[in-house]
N, C-alpha and C. Protein backbone atom coordinates (compact mmCIF):
# COMPACT_ATOMS: atom_id res chain seq x y z
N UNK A 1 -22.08 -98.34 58.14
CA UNK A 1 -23.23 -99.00 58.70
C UNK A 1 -22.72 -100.21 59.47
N UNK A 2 -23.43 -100.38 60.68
CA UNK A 2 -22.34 -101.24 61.74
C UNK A 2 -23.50 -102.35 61.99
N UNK A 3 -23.41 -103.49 62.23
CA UNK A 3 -24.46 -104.26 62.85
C UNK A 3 -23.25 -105.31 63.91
N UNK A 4 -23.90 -104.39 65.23
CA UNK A 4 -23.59 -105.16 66.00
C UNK A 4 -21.78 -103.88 65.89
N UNK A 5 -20.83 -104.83 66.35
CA UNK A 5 -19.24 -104.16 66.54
C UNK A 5 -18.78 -104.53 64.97
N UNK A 6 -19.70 -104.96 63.52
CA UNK A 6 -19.52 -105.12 62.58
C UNK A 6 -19.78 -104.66 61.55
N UNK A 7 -18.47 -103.49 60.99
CA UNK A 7 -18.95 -103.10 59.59
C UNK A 7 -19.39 -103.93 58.12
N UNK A 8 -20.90 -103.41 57.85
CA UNK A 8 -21.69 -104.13 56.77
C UNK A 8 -21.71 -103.41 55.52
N UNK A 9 -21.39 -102.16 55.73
CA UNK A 9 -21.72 -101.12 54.49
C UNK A 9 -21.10 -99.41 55.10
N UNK A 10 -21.48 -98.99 53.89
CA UNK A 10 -21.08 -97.56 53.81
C UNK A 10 -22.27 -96.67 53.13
N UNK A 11 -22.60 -95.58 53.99
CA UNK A 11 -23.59 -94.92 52.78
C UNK A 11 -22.80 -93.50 52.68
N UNK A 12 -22.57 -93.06 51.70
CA UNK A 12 -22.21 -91.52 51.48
C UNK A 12 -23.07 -90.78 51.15
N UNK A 13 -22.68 -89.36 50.45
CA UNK A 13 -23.43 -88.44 50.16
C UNK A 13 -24.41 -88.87 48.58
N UNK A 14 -23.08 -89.66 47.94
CA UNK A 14 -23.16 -89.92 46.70
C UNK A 14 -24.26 -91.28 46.34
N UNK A 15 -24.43 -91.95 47.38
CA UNK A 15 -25.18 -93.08 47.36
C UNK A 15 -26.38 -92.39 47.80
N UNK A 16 -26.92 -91.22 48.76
CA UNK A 16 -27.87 -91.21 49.03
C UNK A 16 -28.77 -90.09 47.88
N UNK A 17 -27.69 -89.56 46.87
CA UNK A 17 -28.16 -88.86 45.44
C UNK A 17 -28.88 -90.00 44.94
N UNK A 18 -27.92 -90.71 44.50
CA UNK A 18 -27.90 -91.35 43.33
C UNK A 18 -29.43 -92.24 43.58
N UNK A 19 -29.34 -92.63 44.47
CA UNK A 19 -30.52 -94.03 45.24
C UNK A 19 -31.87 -93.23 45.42
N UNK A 20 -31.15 -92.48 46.32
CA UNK A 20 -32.68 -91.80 46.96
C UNK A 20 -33.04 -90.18 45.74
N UNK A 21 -33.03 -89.78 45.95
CA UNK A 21 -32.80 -87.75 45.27
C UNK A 21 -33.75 -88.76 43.70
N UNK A 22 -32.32 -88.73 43.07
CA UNK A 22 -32.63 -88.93 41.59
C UNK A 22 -33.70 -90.28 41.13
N UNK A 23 -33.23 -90.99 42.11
CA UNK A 23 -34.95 -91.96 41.77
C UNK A 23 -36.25 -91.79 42.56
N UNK A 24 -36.45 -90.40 42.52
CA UNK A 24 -37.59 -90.04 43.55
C UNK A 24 -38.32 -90.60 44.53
N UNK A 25 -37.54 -91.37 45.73
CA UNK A 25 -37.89 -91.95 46.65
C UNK A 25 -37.68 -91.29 48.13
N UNK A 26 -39.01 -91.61 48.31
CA UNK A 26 -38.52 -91.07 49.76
C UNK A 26 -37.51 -91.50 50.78
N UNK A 27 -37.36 -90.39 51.76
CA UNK A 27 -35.77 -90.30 52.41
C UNK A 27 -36.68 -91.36 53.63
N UNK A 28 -37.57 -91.11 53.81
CA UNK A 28 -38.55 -91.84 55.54
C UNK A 28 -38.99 -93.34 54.90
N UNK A 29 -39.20 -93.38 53.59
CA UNK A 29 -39.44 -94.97 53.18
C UNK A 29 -38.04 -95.95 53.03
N UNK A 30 -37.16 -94.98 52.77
CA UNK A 30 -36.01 -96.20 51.99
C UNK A 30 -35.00 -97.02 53.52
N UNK A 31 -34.90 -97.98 53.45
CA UNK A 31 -33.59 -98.00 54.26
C UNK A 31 -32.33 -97.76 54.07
N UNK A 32 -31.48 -98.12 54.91
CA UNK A 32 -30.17 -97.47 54.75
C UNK A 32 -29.76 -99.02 53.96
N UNK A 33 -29.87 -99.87 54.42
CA UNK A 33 -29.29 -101.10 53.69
C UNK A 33 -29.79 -101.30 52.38
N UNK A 34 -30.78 -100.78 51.53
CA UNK A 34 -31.61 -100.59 50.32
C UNK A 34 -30.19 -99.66 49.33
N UNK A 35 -29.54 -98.35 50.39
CA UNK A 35 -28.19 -97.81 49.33
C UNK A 35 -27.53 -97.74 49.68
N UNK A 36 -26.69 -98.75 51.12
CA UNK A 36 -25.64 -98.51 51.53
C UNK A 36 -24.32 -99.30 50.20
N UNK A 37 -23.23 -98.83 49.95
CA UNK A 37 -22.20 -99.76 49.49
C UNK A 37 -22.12 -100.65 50.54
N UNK A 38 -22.26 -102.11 49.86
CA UNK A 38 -21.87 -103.60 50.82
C UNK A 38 -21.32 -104.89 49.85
N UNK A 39 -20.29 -105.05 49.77
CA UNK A 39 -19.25 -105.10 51.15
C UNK A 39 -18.73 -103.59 50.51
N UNK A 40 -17.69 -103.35 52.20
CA UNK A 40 -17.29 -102.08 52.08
C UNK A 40 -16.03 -102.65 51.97
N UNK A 41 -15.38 -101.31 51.19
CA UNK A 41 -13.97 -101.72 50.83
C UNK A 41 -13.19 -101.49 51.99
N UNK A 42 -11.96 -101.37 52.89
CA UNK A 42 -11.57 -101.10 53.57
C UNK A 42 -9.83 -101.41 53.79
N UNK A 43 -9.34 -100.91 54.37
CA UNK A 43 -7.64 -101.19 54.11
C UNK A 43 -7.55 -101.08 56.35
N UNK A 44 -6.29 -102.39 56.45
CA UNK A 44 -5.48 -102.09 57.84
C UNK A 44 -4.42 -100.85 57.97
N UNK A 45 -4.15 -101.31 59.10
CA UNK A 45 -3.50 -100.14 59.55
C UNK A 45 -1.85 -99.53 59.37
N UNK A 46 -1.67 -100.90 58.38
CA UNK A 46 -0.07 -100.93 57.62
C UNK A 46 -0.42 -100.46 56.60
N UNK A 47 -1.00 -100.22 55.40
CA UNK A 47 -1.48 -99.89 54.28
C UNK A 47 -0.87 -98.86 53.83
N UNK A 48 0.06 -99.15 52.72
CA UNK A 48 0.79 -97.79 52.38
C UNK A 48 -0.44 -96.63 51.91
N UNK A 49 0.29 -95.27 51.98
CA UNK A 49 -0.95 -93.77 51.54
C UNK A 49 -0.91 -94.37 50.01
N UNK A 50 0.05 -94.54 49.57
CA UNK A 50 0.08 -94.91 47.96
C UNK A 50 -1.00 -95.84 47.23
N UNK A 51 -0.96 -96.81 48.27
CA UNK A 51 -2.16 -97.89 47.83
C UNK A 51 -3.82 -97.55 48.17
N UNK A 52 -3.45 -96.80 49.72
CA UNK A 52 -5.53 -96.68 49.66
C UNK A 52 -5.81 -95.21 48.57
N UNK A 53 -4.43 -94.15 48.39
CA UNK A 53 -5.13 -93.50 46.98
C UNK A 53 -5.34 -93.80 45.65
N UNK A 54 -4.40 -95.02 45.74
CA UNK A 54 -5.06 -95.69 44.27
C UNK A 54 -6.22 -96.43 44.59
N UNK A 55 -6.58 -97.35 45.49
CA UNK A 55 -8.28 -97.94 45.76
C UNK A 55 -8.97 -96.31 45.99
N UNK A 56 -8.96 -95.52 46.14
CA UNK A 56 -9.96 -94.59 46.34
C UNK A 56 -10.01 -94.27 45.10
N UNK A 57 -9.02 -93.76 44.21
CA UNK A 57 -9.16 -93.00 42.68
C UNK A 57 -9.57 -93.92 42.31
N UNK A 58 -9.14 -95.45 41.94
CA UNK A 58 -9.73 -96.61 41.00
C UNK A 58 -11.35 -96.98 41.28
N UNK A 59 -11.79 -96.77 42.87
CA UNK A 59 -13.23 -97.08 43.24
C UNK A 59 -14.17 -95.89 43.16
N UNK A 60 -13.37 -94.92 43.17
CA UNK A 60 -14.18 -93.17 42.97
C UNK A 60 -14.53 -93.42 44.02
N UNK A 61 -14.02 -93.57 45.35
CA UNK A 61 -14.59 -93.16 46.74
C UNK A 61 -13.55 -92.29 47.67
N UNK A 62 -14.54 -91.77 48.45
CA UNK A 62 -13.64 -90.59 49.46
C UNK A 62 -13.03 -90.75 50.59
N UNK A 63 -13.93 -91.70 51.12
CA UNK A 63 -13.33 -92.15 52.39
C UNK A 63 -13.18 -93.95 52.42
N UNK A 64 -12.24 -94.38 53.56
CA UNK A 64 -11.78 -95.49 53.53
C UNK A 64 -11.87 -96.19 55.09
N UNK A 65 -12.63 -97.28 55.49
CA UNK A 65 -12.79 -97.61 56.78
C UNK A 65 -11.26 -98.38 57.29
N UNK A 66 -10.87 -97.99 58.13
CA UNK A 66 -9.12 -99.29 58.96
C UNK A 66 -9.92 -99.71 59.66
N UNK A 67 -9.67 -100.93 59.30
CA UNK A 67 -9.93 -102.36 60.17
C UNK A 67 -8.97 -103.30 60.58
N UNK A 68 -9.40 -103.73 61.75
CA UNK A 68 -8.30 -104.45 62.31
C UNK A 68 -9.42 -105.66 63.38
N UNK A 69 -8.59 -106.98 62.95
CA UNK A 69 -9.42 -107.75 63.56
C UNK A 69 -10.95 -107.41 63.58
N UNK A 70 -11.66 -107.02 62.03
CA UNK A 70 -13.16 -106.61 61.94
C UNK A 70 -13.80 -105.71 62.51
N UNK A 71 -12.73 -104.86 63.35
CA UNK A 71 -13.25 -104.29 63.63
C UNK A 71 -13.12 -102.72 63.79
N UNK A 72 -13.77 -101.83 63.60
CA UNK A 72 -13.37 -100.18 62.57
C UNK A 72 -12.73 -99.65 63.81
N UNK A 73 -11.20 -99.04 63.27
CA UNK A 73 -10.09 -98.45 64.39
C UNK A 73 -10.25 -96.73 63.81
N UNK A 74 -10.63 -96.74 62.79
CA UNK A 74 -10.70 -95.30 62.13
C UNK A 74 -11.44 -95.15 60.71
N UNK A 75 -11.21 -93.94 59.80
CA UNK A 75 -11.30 -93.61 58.64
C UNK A 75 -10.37 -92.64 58.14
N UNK A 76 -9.85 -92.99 57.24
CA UNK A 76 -9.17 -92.06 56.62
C UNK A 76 -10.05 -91.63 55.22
N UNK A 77 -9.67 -90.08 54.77
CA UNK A 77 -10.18 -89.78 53.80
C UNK A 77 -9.07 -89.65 52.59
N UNK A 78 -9.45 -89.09 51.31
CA UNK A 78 -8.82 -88.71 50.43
C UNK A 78 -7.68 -87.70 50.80
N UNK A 79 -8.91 -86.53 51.24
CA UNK A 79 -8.36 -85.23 51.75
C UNK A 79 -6.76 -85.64 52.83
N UNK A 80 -7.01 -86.49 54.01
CA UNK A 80 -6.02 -87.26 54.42
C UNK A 80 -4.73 -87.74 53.40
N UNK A 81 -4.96 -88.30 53.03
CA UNK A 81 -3.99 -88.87 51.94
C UNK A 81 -3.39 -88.21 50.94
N UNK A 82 -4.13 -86.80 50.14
CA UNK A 82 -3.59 -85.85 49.53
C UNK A 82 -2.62 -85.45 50.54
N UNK A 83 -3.30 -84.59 51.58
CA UNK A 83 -2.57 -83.85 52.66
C UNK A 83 -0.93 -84.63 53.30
N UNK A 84 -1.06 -85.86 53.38
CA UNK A 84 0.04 -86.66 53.21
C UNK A 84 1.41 -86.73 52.17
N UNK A 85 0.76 -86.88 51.22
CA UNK A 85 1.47 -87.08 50.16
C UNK A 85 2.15 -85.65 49.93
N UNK A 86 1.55 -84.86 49.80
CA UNK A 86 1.87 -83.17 49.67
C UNK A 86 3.21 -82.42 50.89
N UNK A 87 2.56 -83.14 52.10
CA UNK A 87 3.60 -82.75 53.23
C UNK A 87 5.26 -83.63 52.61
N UNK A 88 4.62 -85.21 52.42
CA UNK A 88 6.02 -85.75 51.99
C UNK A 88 7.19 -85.06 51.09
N UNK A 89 6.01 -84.72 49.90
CA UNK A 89 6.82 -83.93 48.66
C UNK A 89 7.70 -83.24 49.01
N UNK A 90 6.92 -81.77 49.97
CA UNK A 90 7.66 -80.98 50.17
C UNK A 90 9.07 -80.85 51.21
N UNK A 91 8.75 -81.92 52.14
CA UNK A 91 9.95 -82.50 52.91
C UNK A 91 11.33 -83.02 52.07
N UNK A 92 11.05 -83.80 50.70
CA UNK A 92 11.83 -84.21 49.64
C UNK A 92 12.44 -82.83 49.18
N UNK A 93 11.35 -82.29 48.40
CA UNK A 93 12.03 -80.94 48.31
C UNK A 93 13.24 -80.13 49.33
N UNK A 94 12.54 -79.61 50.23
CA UNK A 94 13.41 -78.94 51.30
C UNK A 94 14.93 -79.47 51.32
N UNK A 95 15.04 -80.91 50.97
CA UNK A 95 16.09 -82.15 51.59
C UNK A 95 16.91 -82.05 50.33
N UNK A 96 16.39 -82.04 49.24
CA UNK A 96 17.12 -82.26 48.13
C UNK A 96 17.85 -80.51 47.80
N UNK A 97 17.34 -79.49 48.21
CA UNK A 97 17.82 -78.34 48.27
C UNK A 97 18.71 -78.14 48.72
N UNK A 98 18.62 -78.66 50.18
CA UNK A 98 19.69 -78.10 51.00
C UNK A 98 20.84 -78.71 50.47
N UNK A 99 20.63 -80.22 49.84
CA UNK A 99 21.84 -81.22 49.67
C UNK A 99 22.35 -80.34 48.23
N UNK A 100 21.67 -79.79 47.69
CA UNK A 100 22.34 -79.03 46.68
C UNK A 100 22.66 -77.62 46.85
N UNK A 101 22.46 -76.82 47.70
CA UNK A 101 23.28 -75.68 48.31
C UNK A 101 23.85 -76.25 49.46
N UNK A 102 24.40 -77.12 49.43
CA UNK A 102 25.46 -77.75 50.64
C UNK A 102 27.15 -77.85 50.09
């Protein structure tokens, strides 16, 4: 949720269950600032994968806003960061193989 070139919040799938769905409110009455997450958590653009998957597992959230100078350059997700970590592994792997059939 942006006001102005400024991120204020985040609404997901999970905020609009939890807020709207399960406390039987309507979707045309509520605003978005009523269930957005605010402040939003967010990591720059140096940020090791190691650290925004521990703020994502420790906050139970999926996605992550990069900011830079306040202002949103991207999002990375979980799925991102698994997919990361997984490519690394297997690069280690491959490397440590060869160095041992070498």
């Amino acid at each position: 949720v942006m006001r102005g070139d400024r991120l204020v919040g985040i609404v997901s799938e999970r905020d609009y269950a939890r807020k709207v769905i399960l406390q039987g409110r309507s979707s045309a009455q509520t605003a978005v600032s009523e269930i957005m997450s605010s402040p939003p958590l967010t990591v720059g653009p140096d940020t090791d994968v190691f650290d925004c998957m521990r703020l994502c597992t420790d906050s139970r959230i999926r996605h992550l806003p990069v900011v830079t100078d306040e202002r949103v350059v991207g999002v990375i997700s979980i799925g991102d960061l698994v997919k990361e970590v997984i490519d690394a592994q297997a690069e280690q792997i491959e490397q440590l193989q060869r160095y041992i059939t070498s």
